[in-house]
N, C-alpha and C. Protein backbone atom coordinates (compact mmCIF):
# COMPACT_ATOMS: atom_id res chain seq x y z
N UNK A 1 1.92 34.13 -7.61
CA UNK A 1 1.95 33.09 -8.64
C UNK A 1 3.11 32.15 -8.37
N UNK A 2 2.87 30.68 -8.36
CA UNK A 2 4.11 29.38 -8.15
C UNK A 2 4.15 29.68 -9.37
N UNK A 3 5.86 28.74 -9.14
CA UNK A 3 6.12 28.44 -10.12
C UNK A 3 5.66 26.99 -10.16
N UNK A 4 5.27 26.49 -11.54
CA UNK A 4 4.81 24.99 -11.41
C UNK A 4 5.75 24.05 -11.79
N UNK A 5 6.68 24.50 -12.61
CA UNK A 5 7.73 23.76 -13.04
C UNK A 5 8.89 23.32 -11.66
N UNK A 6 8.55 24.34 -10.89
CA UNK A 6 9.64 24.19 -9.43
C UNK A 6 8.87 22.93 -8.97
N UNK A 7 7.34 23.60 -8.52
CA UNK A 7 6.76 22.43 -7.81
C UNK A 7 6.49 21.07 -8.00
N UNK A 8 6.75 21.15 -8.89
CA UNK A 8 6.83 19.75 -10.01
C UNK A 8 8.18 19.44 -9.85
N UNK A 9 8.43 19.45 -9.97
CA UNK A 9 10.48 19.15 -9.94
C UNK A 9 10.39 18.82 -8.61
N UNK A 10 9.78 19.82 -7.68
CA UNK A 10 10.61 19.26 -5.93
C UNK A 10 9.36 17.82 -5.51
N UNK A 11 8.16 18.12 -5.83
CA UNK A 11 7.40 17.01 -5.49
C UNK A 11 7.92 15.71 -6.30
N UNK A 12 8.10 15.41 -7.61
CA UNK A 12 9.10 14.77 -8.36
C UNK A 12 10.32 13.73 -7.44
N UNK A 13 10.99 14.79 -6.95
CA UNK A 13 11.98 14.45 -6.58
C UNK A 13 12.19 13.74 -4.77
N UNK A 14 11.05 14.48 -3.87
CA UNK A 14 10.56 14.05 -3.02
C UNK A 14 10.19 12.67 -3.28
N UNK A 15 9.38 12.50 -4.38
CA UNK A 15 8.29 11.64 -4.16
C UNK A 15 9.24 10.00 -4.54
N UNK A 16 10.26 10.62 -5.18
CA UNK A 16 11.16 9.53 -5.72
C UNK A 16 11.98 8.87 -4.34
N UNK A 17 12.30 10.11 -3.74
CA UNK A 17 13.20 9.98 -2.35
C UNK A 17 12.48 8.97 -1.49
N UNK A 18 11.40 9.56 -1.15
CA UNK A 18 10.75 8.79 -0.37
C UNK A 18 10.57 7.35 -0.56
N UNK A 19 10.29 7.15 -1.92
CA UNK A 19 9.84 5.58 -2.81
C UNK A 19 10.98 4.90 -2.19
N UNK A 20 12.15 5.34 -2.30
CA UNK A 20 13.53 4.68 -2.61
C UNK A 20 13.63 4.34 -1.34
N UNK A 21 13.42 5.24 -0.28
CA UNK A 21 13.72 4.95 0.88
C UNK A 21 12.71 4.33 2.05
N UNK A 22 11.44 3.62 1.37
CA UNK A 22 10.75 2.96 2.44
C UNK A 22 10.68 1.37 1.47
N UNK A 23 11.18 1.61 0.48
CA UNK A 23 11.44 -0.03 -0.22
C UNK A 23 12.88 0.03 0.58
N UNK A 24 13.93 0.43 0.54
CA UNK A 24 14.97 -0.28 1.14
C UNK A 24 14.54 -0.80 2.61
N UNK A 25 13.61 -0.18 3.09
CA UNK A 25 13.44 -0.23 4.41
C UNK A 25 13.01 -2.10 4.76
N UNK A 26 11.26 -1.50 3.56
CA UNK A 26 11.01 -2.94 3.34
C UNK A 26 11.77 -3.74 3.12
N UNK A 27 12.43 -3.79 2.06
CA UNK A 27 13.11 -5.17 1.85
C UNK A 27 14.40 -5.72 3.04
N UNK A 28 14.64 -4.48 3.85
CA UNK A 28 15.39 -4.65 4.59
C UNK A 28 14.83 -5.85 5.53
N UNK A 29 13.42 -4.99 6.18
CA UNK A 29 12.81 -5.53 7.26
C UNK A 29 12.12 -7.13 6.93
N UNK A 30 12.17 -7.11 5.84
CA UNK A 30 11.06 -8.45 5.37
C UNK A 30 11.13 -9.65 4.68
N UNK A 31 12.55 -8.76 3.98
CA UNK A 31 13.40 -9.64 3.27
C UNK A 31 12.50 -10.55 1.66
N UNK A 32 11.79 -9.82 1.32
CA UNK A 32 10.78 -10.04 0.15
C UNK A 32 10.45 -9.07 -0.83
N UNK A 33 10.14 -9.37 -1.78
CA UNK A 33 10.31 -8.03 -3.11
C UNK A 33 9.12 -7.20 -2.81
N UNK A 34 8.83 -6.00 -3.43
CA UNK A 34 8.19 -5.03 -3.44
C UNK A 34 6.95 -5.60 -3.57
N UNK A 35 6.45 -6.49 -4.47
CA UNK A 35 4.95 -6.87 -4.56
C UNK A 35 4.99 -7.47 -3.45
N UNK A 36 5.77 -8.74 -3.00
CA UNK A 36 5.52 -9.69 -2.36
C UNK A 36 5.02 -8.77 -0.67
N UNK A 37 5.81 -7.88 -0.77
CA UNK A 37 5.73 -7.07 0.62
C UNK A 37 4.38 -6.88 0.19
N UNK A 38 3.38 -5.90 -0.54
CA UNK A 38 2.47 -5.64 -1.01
C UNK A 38 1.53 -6.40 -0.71
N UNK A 39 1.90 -7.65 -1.34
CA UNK A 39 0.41 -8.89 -1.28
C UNK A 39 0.77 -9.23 0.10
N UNK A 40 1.42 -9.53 0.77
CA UNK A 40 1.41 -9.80 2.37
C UNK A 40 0.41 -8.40 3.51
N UNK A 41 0.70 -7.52 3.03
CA UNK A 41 0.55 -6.45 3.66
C UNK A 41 -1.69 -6.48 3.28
N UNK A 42 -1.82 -6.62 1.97
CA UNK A 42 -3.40 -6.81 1.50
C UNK A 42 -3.84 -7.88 1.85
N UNK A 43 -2.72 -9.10 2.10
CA UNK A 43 -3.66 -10.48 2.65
C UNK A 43 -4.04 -10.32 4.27
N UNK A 44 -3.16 -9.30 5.13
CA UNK A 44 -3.38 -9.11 6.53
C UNK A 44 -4.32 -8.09 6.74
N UNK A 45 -5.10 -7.57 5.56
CA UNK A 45 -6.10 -6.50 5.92
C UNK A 45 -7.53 -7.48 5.12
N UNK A 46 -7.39 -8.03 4.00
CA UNK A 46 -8.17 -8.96 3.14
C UNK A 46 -8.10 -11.02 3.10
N UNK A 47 -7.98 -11.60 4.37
CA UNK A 47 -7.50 -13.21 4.21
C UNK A 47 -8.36 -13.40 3.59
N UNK A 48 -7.87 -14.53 3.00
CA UNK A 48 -8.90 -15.40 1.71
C UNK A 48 -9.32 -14.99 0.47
N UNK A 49 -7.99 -13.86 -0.16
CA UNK A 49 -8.62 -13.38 -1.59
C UNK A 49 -8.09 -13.99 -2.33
N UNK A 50 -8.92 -14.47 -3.66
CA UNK A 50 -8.13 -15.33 -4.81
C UNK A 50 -6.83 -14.41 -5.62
N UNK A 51 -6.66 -15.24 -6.27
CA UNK A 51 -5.15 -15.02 -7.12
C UNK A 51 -5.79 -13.67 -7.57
N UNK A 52 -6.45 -13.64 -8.45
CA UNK A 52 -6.91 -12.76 -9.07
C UNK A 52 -6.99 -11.39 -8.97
N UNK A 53 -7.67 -11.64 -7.85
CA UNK A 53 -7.83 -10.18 -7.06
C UNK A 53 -7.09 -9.84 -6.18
N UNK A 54 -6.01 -10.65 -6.15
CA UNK A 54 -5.01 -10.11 -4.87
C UNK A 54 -3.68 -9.34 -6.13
N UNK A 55 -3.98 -10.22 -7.17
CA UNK A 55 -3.29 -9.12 -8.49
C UNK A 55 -3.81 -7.73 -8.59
N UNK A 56 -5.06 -8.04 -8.67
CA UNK A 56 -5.07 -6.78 -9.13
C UNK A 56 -5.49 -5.78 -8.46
N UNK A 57 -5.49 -5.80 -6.93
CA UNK A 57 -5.05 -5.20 -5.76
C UNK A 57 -3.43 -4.61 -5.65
N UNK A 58 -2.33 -5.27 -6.02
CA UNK A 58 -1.19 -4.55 -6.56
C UNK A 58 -0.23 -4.80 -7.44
N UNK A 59 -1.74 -4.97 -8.45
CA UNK A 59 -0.85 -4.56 -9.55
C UNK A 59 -0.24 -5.26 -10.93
N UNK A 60 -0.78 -6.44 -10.35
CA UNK A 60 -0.10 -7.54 -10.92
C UNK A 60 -0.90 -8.24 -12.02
N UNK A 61 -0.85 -9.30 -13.19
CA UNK A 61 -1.30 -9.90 -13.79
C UNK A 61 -1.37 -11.37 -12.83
N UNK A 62 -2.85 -11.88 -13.58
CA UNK A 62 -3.23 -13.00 -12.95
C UNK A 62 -2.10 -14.10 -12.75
N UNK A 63 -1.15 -14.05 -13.91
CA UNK A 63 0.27 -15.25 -13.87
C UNK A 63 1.38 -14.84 -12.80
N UNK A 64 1.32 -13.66 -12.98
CA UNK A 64 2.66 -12.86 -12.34
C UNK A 64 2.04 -13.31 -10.49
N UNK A 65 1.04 -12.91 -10.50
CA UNK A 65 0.13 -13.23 -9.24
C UNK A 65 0.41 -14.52 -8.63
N UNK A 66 0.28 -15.32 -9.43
CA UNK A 66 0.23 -17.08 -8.86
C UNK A 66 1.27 -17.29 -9.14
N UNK A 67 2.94 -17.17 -9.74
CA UNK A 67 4.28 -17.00 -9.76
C UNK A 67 4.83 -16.66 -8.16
N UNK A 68 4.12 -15.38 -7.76
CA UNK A 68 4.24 -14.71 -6.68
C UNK A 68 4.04 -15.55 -5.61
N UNK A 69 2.93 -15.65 -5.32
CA UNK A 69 2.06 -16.60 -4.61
C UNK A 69 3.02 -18.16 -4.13
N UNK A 70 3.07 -18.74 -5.21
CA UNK A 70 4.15 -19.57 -5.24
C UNK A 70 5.21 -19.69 -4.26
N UNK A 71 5.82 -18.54 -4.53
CA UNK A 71 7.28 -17.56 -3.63
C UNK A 71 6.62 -17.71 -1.98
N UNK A 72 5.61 -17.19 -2.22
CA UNK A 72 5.17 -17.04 -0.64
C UNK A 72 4.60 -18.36 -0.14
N UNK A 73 4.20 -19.02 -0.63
CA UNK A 73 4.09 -20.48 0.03
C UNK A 73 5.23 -21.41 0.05
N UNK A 74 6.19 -21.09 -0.96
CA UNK A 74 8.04 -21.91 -0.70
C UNK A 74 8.34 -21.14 0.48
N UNK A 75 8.01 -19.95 1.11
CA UNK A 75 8.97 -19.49 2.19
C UNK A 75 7.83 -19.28 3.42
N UNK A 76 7.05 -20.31 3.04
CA UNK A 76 6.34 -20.14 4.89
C UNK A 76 5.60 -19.33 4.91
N UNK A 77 5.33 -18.12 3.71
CA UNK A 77 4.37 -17.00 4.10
C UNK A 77 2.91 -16.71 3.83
N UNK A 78 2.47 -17.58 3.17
CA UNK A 78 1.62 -17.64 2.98
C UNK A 78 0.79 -19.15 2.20
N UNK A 79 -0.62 -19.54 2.01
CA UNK A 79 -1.07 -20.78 1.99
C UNK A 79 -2.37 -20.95 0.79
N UNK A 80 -2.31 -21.42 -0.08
CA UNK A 80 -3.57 -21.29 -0.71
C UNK A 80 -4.70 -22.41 -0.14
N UNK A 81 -6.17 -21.87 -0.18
CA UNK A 81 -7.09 -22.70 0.48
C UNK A 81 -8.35 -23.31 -0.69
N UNK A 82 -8.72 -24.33 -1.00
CA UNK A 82 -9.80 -24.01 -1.60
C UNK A 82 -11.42 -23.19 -1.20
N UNK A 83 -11.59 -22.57 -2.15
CA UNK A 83 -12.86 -21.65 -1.79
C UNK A 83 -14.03 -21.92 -2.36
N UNK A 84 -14.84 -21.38 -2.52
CA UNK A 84 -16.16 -21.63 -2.81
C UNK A 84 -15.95 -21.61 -4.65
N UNK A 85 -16.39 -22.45 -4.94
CA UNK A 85 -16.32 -23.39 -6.38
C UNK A 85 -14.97 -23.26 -6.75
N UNK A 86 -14.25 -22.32 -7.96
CA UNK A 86 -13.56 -22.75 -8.42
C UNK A 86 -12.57 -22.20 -7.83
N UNK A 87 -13.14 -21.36 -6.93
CA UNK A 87 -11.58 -20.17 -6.05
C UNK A 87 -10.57 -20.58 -4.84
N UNK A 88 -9.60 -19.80 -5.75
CA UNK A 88 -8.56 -20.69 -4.70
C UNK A 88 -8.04 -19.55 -3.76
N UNK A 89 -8.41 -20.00 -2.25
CA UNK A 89 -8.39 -18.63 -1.69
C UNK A 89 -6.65 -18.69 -0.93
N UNK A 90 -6.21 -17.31 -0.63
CA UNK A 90 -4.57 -17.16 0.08
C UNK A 90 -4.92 -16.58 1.01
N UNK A 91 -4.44 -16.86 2.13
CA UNK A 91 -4.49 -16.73 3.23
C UNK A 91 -2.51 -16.28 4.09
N UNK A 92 -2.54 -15.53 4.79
CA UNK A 92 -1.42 -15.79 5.42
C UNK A 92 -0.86 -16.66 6.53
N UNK A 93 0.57 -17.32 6.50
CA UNK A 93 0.65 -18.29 7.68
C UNK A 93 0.65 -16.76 8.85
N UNK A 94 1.50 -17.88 10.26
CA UNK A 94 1.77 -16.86 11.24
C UNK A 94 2.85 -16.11 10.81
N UNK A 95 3.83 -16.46 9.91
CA UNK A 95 5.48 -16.19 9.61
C UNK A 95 4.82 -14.87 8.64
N UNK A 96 3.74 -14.82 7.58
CA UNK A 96 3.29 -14.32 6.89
C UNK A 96 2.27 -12.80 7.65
N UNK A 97 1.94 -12.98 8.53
CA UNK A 97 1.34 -12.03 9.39
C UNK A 97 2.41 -11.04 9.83
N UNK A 98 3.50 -12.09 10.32
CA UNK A 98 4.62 -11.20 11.26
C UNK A 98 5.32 -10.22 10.17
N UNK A 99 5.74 -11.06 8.93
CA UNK A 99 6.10 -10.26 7.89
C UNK A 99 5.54 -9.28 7.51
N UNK A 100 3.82 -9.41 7.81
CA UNK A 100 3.14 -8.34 7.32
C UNK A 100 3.43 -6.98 8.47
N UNK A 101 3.22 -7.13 9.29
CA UNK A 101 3.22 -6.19 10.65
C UNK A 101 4.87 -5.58 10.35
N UNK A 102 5.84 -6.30 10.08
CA UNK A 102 7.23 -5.77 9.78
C UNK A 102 7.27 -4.99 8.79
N UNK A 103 6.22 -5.30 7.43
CA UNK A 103 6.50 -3.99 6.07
C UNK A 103 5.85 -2.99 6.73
N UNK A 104 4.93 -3.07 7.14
CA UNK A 104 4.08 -2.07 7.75
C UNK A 104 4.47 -0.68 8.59
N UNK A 105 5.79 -1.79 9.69
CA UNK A 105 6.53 -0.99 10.63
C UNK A 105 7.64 -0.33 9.92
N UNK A 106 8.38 -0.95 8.66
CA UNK A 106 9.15 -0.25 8.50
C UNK A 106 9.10 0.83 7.23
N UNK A 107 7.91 0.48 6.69
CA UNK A 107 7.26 2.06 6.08
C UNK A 107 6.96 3.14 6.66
N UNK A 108 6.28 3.01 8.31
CA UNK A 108 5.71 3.62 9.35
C UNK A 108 7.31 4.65 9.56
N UNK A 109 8.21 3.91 9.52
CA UNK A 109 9.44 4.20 10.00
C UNK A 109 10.34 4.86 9.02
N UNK A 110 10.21 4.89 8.01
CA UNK A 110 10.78 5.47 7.16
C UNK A 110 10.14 6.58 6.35
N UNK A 111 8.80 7.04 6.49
CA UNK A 111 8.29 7.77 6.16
C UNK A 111 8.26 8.88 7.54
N UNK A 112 7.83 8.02 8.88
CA UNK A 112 8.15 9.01 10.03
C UNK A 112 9.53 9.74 9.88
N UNK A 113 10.58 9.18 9.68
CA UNK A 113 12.01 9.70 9.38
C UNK A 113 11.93 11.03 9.10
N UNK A 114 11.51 11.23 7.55
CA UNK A 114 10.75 11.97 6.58
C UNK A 114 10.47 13.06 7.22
N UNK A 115 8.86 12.83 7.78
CA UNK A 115 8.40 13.97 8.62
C UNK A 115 9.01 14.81 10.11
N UNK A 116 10.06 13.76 10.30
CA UNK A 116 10.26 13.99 11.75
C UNK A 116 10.53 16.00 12.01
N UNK A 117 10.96 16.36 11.10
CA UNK A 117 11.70 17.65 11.00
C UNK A 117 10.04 19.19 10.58
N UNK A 118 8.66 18.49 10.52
CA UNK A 118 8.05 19.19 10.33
C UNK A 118 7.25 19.75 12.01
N UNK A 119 6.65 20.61 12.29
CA UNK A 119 5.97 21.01 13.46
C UNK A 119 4.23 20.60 12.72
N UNK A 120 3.62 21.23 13.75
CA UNK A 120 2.14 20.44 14.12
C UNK A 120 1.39 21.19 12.96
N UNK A 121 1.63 22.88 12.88
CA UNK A 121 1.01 23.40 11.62
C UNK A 121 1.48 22.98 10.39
N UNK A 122 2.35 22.98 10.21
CA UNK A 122 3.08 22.06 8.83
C UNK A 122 2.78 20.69 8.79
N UNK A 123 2.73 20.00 9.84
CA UNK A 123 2.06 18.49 9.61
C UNK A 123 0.13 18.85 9.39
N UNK A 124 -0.25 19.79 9.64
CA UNK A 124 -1.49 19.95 9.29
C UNK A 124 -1.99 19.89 8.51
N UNK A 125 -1.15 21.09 7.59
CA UNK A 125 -1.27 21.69 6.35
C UNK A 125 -0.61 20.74 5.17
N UNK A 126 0.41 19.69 5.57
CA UNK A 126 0.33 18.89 4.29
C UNK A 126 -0.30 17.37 4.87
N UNK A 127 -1.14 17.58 5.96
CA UNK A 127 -2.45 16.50 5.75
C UNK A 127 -3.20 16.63 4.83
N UNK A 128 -3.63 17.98 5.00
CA UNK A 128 -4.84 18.56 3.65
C UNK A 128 -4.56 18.51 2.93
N UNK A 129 -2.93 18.54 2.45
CA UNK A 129 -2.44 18.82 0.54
C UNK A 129 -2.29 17.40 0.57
N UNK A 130 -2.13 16.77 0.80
CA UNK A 130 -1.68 15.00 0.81
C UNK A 130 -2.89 14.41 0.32
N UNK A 131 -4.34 14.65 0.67
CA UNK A 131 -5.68 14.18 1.10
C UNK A 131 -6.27 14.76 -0.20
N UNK A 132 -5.80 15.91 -0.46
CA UNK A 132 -6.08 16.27 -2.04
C UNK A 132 -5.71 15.53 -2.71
N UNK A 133 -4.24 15.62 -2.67
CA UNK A 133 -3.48 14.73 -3.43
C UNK A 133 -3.79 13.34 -3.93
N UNK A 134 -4.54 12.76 -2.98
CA UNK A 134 -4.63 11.16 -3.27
C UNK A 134 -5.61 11.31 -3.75
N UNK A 135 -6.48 12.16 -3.45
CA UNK A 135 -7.97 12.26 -4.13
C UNK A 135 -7.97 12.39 -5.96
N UNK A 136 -6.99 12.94 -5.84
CA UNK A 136 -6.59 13.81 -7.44
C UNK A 136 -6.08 12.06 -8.05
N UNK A 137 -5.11 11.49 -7.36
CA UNK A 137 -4.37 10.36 -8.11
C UNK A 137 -5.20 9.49 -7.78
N UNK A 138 -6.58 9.34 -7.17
CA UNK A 138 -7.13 8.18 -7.17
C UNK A 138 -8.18 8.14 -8.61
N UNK A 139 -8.35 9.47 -9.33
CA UNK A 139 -9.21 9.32 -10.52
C UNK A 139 -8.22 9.09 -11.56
N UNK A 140 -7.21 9.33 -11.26
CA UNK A 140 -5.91 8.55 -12.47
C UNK A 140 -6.19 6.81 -12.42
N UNK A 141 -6.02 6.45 -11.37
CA UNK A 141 -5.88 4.84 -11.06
C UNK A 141 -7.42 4.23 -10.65
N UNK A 142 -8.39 4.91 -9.87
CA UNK A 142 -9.67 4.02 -10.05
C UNK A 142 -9.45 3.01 -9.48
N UNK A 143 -8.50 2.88 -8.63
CA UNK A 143 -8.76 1.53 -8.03
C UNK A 143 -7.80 1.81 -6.39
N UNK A 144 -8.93 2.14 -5.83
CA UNK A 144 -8.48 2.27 -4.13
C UNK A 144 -7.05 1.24 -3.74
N UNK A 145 -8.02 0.00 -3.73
CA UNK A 145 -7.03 -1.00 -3.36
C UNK A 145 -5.43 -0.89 -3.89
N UNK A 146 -5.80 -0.87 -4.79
CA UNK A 146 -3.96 -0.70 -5.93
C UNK A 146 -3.59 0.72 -5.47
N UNK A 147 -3.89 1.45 -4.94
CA UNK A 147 -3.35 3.08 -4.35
C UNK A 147 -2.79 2.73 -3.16
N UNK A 148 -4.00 2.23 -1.91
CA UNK A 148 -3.52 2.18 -0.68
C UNK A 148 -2.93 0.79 -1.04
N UNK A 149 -1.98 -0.30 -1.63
CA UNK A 149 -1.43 -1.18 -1.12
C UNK A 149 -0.81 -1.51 -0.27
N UNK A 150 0.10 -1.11 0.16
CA UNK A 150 0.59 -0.04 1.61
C UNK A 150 0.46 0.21 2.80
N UNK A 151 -0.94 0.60 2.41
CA UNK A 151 -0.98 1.69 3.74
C UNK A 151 -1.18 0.65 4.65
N UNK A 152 -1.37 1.28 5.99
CA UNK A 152 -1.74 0.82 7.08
C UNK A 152 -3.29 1.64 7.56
N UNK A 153 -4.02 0.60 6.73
CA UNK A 153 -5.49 1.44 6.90
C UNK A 153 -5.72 1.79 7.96
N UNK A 154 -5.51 1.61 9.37
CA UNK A 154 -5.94 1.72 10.94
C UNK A 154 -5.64 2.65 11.12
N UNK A 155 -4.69 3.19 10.71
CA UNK A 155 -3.80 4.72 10.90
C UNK A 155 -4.50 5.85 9.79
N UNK A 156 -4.66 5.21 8.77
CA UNK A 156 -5.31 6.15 8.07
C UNK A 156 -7.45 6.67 8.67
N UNK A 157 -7.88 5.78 8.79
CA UNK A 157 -9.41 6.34 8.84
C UNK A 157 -9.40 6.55 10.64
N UNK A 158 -8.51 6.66 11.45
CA UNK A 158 -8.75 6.60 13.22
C UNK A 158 -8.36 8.23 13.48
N UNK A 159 -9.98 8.00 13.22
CA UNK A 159 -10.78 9.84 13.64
C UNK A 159 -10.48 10.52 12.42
N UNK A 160 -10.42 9.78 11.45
CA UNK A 160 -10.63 10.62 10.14
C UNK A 160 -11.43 10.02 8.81
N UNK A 161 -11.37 10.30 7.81
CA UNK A 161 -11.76 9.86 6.85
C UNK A 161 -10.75 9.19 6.07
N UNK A 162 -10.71 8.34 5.21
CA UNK A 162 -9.52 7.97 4.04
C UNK A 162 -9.69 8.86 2.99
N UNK A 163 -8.70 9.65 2.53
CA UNK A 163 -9.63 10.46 1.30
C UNK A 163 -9.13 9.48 -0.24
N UNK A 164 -8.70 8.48 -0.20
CA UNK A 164 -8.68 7.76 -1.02
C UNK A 164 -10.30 6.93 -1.62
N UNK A 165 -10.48 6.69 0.16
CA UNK A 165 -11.72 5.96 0.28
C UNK A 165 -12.47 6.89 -0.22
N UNK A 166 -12.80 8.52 0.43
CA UNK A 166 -13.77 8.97 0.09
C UNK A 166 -13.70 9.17 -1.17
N UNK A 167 -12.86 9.48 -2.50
CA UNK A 167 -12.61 9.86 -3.48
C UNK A 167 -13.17 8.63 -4.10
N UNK A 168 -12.93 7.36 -4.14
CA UNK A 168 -13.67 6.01 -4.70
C UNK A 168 -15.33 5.92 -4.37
N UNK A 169 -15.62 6.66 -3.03
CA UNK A 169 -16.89 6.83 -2.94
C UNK A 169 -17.81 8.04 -3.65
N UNK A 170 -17.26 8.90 -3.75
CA UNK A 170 -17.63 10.33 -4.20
C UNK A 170 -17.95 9.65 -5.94
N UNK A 171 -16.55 9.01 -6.63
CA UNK A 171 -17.21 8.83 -7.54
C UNK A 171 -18.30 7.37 -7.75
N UNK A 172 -18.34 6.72 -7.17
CA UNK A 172 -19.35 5.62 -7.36
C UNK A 172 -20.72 6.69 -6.60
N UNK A 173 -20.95 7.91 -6.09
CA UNK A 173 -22.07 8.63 -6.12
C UNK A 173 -22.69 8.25 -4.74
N UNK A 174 -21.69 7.56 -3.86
CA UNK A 174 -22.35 6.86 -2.58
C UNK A 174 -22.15 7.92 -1.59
């Protein structure tokens, strides 16, 4: 029998560690706030999504979104386009790509940090608890996109599954 109150406390406290330490990374590497890293990182996997939905991809309200947005077209990083009727689509510049590839690398890098100290059965075995894991927090949140904001999808589904993805699929019954 765990204790759950331990495991809760150390995942807790992990999970905080980790947060803390791949935003310093970001902001180190990118020099842009936590969303802004965010919406750069979803416009280099998604170009051309409106305000809207690039909110609420991470997280954001439709104002807070086009505030944002704003930020990233005063600093070179990004461009709004008009779209099909009333949509106004964002796109990233080149400065906005590179930025993206930099949050990317230095999450890659600060989470590798992290693991560096585990072996191949222990990196195994908390693939599977991880893959639960997201599966479990993706029926909290219901919304893939706003989970993986982040990630670096290429790394996640190459020779595997996303279990974020599959968990959004499992419940839409597909």
């Amino acid at each position: 029998m765990h204790n759950t109150d331990r495991v809760s406390n150390l995942l807790g406290a992990a999970a905080l560690a980790v947060t803390d330490r791949t935003r310093a990374r970001v902001a180190d590497a990118a020099d842009v706030s936590p969303s802004a890293a965010a919406a750069v990182v979803v416009l280099s996997a998604s170009p051309g999504l409106g305000v809207t939905e690039l909110g609420r991809r991470i997280g954001l309200s439709q104002s807070a979104t086009a505030r944002m947005v704003d930020s990233l077209e005063g600093t070179g990083l990004a461009r709004r386009a008009p779209g099909a009727g009333r949509l106004v689509q964002v796109t990233l510049t080149d400065r906005g790509r590179r930025t993206a590839s930099k949050v990317l690398c230095a999450r890659a890098d600060a989470v590798a940090e992290v693991l560096s100290g585990f072996g191949g059965e222990e990196m195994a075995a908390l693939e599977g608890l991880l893959g639960k894991l997201l599966a479990r927090l993706y029926q909290g949140v219901q919304n893939a996109d706003l989970l993986c904001r982040l990630c670096d999808r290429s790394s996640c589904v190459e020779g595997a599954v996303c279990p974020v993805g599959q968990a959004e699929r499992d419940e839409a019954g597909v």
